[in-house]
Every structure is written in C-alpha cells, then in structure tokens.
N, C-alpha and C. Protein backbone atom coordinates (compact mmCIF):
# COMPACT_ATOMS: atom_id res chain seq x y z
N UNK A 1 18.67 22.25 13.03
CA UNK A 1 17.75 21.14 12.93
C UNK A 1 17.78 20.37 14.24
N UNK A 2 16.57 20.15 14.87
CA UNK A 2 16.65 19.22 15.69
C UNK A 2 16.45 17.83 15.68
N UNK A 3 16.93 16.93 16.33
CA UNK A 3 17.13 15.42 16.09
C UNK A 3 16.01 14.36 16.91
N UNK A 4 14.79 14.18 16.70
CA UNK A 4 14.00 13.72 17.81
C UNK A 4 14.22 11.99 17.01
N UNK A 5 15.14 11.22 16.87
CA UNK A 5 14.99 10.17 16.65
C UNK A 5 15.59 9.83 15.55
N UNK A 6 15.59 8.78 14.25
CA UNK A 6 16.24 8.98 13.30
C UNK A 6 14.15 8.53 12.26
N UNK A 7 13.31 8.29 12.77
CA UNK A 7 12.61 8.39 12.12
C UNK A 7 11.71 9.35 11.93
N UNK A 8 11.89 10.72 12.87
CA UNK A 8 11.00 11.91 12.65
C UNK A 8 12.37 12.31 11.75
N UNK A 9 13.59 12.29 12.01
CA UNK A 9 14.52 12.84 11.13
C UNK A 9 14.56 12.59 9.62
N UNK A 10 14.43 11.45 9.17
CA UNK A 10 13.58 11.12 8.12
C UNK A 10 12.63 11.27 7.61
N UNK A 11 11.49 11.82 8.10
CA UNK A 11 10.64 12.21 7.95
C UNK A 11 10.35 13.89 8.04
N UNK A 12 11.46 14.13 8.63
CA UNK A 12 11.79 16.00 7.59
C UNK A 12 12.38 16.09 6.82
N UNK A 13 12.93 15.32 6.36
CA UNK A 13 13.92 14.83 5.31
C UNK A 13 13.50 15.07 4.42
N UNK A 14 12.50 13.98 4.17
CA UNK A 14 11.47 13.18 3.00
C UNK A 14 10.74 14.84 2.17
N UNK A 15 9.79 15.31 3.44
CA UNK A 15 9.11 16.53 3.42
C UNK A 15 9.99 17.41 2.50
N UNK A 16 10.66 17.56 2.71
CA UNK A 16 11.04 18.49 1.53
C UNK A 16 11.33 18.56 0.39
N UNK A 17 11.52 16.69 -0.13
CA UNK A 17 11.45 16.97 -1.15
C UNK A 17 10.08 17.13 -2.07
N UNK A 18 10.42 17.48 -3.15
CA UNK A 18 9.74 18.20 -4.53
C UNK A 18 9.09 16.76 -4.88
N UNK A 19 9.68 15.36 -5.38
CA UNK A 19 9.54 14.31 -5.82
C UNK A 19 8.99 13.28 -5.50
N UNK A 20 8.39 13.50 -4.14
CA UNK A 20 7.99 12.25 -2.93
C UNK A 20 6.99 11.57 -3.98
N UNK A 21 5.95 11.82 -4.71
CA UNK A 21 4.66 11.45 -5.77
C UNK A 21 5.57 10.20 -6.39
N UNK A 22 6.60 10.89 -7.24
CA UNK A 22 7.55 9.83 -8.16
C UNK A 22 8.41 9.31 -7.84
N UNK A 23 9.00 9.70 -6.13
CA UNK A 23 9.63 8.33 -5.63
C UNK A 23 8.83 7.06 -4.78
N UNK A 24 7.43 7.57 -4.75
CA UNK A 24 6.83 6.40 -3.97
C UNK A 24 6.55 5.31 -5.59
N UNK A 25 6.40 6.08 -6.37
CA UNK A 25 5.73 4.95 -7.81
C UNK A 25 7.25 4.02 -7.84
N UNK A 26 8.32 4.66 -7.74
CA UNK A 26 9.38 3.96 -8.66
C UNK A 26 9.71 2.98 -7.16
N UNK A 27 9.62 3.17 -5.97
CA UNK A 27 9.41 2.07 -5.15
C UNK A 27 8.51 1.24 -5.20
N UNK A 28 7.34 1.70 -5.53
CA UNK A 28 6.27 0.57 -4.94
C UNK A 28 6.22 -0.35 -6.12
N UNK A 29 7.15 0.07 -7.72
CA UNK A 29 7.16 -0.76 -8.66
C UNK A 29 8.52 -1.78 -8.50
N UNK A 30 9.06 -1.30 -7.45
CA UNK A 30 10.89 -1.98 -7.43
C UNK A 30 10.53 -3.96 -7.36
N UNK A 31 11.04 -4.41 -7.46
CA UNK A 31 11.46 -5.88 -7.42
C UNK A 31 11.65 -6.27 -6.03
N UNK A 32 12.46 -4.99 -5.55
CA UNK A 32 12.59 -5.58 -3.82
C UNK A 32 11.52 -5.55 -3.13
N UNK A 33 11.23 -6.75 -2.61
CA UNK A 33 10.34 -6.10 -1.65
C UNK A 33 10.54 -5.38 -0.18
N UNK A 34 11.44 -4.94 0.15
CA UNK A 34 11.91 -4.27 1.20
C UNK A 34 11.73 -2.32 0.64
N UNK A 35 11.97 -2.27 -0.66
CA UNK A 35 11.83 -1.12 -1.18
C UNK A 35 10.54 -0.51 -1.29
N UNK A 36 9.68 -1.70 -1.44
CA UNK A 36 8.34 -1.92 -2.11
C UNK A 36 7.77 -0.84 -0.81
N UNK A 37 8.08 -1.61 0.45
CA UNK A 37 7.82 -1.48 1.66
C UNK A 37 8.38 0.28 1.84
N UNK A 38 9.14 0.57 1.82
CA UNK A 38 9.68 1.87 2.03
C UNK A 38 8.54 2.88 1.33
N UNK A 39 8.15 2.00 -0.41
CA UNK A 39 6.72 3.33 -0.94
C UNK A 39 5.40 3.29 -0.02
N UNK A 40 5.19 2.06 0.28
CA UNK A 40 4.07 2.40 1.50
C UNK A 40 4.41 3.34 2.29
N UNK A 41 5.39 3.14 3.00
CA UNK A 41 5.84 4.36 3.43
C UNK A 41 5.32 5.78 3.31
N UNK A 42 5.86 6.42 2.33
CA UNK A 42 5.79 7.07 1.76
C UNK A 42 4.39 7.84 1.31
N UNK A 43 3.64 6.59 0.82
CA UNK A 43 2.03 6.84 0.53
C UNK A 43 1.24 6.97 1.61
N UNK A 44 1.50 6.17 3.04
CA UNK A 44 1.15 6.19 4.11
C UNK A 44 1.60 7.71 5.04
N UNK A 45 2.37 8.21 4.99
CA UNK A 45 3.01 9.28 6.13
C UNK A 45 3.04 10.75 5.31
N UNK A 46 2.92 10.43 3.59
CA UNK A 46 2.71 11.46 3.52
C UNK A 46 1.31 11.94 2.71
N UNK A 47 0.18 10.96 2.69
CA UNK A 47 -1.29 11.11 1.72
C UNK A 47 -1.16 11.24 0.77
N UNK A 48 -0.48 10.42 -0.14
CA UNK A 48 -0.30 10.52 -1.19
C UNK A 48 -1.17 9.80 -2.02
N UNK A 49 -1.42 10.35 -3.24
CA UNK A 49 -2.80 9.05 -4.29
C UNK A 49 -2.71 9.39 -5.25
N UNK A 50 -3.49 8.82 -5.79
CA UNK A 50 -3.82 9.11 -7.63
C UNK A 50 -3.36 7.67 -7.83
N UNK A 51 -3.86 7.77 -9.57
CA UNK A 51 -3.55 6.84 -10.29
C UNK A 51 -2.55 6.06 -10.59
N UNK A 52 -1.39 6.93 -10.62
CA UNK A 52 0.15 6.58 -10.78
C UNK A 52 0.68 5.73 -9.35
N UNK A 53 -0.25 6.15 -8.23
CA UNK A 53 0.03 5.32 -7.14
C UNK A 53 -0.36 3.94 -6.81
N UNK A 54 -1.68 4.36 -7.70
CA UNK A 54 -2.45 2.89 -7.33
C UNK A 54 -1.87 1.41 -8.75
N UNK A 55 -1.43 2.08 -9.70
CA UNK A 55 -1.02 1.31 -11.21
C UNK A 55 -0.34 -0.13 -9.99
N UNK A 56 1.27 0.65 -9.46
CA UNK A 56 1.99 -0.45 -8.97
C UNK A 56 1.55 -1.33 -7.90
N UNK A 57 0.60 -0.74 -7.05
CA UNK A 57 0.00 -1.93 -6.29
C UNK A 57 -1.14 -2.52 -6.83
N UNK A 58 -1.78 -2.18 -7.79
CA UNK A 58 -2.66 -3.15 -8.48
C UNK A 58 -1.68 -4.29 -9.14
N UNK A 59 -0.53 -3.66 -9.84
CA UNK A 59 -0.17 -4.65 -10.17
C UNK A 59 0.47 -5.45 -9.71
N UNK A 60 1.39 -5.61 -8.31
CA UNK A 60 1.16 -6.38 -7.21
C UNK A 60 0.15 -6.78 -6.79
N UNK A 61 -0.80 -6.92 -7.03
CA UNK A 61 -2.08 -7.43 -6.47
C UNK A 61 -2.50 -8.82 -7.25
N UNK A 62 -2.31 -8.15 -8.50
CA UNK A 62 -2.22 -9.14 -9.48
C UNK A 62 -1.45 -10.09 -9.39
N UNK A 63 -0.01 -10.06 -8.86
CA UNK A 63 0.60 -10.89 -9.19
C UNK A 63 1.10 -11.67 -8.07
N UNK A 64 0.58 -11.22 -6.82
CA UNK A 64 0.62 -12.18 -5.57
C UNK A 64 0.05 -13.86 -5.76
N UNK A 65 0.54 -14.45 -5.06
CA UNK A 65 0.01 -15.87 -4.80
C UNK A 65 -0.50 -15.94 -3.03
N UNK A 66 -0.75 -17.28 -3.06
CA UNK A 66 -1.57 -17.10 -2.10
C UNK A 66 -0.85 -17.40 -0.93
N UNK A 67 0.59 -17.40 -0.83
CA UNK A 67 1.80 -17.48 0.14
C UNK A 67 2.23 -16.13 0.30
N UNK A 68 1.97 -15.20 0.07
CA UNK A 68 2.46 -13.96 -0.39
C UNK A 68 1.78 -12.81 0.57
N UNK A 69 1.27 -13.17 1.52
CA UNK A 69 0.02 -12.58 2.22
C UNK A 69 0.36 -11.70 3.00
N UNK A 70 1.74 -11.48 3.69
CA UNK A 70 2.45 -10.44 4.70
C UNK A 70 2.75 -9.09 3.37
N UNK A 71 2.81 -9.02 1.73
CA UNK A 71 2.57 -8.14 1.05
C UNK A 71 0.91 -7.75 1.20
N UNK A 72 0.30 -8.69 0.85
CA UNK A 72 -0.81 -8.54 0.67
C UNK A 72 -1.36 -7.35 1.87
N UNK A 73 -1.41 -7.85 3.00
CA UNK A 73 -1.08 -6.78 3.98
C UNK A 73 -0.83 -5.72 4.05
N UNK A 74 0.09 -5.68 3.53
CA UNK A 74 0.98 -4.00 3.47
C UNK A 74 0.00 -3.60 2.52
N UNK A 75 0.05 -3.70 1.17
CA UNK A 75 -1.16 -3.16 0.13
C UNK A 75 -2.47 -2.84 0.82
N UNK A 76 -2.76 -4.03 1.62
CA UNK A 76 -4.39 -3.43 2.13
C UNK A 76 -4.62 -2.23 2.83
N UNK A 77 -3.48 -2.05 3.67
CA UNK A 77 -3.21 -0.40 4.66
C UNK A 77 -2.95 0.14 3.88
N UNK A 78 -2.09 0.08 3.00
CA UNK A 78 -2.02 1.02 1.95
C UNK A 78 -3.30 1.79 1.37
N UNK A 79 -4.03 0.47 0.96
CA UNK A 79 -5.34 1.36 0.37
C UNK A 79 -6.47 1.73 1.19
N UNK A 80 -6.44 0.89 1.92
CA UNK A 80 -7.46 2.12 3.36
C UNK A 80 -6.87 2.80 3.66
N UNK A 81 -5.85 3.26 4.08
CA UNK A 81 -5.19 4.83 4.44
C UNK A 81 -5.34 5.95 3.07
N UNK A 82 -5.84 5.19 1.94
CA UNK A 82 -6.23 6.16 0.73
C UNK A 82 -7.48 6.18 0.88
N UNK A 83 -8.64 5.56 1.45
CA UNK A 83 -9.83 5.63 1.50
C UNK A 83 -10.44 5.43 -0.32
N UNK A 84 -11.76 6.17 -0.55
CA UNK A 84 -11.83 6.31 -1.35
C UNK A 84 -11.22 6.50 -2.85
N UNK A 85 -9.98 6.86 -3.17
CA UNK A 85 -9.64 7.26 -3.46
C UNK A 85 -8.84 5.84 -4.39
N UNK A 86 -8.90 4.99 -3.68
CA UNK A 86 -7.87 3.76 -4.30
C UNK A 86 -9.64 2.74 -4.54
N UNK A 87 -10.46 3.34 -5.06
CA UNK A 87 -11.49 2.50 -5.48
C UNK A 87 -11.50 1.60 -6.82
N UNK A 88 -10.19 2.29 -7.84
CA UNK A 88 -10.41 1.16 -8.71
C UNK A 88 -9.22 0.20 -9.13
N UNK A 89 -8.87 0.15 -7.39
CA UNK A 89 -8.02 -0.95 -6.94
C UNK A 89 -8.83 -1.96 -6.60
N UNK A 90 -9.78 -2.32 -6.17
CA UNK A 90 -10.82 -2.85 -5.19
C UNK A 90 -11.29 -3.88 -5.99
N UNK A 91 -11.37 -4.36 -7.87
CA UNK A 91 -11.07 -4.97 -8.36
C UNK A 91 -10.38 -6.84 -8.13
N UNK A 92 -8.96 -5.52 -8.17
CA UNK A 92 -7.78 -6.58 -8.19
C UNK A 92 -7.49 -6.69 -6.74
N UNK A 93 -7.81 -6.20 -5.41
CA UNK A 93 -8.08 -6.63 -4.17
C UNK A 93 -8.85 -7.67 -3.55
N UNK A 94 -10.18 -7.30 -4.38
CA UNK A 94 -11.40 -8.39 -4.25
C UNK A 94 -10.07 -9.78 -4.88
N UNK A 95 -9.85 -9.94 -6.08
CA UNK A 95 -9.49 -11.15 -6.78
C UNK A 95 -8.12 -11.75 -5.65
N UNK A 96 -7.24 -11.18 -4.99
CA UNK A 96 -6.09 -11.21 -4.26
C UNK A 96 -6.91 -12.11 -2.70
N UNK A 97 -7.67 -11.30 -2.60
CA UNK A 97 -8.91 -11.99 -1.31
C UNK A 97 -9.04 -13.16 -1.30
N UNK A 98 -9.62 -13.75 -2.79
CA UNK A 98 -10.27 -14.88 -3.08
C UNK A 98 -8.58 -15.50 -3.28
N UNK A 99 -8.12 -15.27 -3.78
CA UNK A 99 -6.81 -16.54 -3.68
C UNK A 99 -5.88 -16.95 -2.51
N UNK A 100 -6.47 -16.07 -1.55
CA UNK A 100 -5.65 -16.11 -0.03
C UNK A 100 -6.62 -16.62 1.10
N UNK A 101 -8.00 -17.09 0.59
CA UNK A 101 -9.19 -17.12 1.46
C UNK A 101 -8.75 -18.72 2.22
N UNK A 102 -8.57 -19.60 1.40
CA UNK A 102 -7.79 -21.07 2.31
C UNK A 102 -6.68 -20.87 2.37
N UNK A 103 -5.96 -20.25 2.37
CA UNK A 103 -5.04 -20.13 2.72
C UNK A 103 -4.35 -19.48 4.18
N UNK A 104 -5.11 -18.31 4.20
CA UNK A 104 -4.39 -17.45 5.24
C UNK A 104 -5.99 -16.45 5.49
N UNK A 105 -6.48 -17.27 6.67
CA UNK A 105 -7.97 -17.06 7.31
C UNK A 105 -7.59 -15.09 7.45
N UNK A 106 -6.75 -14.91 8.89
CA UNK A 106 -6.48 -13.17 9.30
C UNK A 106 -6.35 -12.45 8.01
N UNK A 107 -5.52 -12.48 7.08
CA UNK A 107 -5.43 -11.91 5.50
C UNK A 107 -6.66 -11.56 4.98
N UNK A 108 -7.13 -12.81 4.98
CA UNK A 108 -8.45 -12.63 4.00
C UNK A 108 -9.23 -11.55 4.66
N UNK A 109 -9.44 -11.90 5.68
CA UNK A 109 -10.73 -11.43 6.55
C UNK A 109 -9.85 -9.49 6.63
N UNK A 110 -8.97 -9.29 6.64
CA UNK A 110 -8.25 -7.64 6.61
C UNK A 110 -8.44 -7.60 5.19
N UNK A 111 -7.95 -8.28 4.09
CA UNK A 111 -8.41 -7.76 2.54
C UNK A 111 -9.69 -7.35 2.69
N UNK A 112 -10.63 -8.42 3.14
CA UNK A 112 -11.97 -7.80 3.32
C UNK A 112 -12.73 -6.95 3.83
N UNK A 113 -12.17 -6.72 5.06
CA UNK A 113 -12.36 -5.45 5.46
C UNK A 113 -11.80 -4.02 4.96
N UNK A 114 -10.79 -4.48 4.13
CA UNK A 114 -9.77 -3.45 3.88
C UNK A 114 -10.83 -2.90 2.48
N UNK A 115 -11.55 -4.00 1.71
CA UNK A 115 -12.58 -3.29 0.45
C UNK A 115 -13.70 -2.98 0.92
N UNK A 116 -13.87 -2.66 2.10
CA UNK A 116 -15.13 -2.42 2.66
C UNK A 116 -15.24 -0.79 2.88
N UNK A 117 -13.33 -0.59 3.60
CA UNK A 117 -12.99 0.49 4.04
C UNK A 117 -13.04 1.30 2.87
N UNK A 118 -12.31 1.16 1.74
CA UNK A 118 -11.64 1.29 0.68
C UNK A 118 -13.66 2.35 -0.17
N UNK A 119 -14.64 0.86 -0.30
CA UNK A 119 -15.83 1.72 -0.24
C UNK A 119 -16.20 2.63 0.23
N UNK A 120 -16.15 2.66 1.31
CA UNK A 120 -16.63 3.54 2.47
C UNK A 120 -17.40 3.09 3.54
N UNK A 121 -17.91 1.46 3.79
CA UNK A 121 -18.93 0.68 4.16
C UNK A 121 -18.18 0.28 5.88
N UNK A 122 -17.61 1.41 6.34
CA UNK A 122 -16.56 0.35 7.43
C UNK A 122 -16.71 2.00 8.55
C-alpha cells in the first residue's frame, strides 16, 4: 500500500468497505456534530444518495435554528453534490432558508442557491 497522505489513506480505506451507504446514515443521524460532519464526508467523496441518506439531513434541517448556520452549510453541499437526487429535501431546505434569512445574509443566499442547484436551475 502506498501512503500519499493520511487523507487519500483514508480514503482507500473507506473504499473498501461493503457498508459506506449505512455508515454515512448512522453518522449523519449521530448527536455529534463533528460525526455528523464525517457522513458528509462520506456522501460527498463517495456519491452516495437515496432516501435513507436524505431522512437524517432533512431531519436536521428541521431542527436547526437560526444560529445553527455553519450546519446548515454543510447540509447545503451536501445536497448539491447530490444534485437532483436530494429533491425531496428542498422542502425542509426552503423552510431552514427562511429561518436563517435575518439572521445570517451568506447562509441564506448559499441555501438558496443550494435549492436552485438541488432543482437543476443553477
């Protein structure tokens, strides 16, 4: 095996396993948010989607406030790097938008672009 770093090393790591689908859900549902962060990961580097992916960040979506916006973030790349595919996230994205709109101007305006992407309109 060769060693180009410890994050391509990780990332042959990851690749092999069988489970990557059901370890990004049981992260992106964790409590931590540092873990949370690791299933983006995951959904991000390796194209991962479906339904079971999108459940836990909808329901983070849901349950953000409007201080909460550096998650909010992460979720939005999340679901434009799914494109299409995370469309009936776009919902509970739109609603996450509107509660971060006085709050945190850059956020809003990337949620928004991020359901634009998410359409296909971008």
């Amino acid at each position: 095996m060769r060693f180009n770093g410890p994050n391509l090393l990780a990332k042959e790591i990851l690749a092999r396993r069988t489970d990557l689908q059901e370890l990004a859900v049981a992260l992106l549902s964790d409590a931590a948010e540092k873990r949370r962060h690791g299933g983006h990961y995951l959904v991000d580097k390796f194209h991962l989607r479906g339904e079971d992916i999108l459940a836990p960040l909808r329901d983070r979506l849901r349950k953000l406030d409007q201080k909460e916006t550096t998650e909010l973030y992460y979720i939005c790349s999340t679901l434009r790097a799914m494109g299409p595919a995370a469309l009936s996230a776009v919902p509970d994205l739109e609603a996450a938008a509107r509660r971060v709109k006085d709050s945190d101007y850059y956020t809003h305006k990337y949620a928004v672009e991020s359901i634009a992407a998410v359409k296909g309109r971008s």
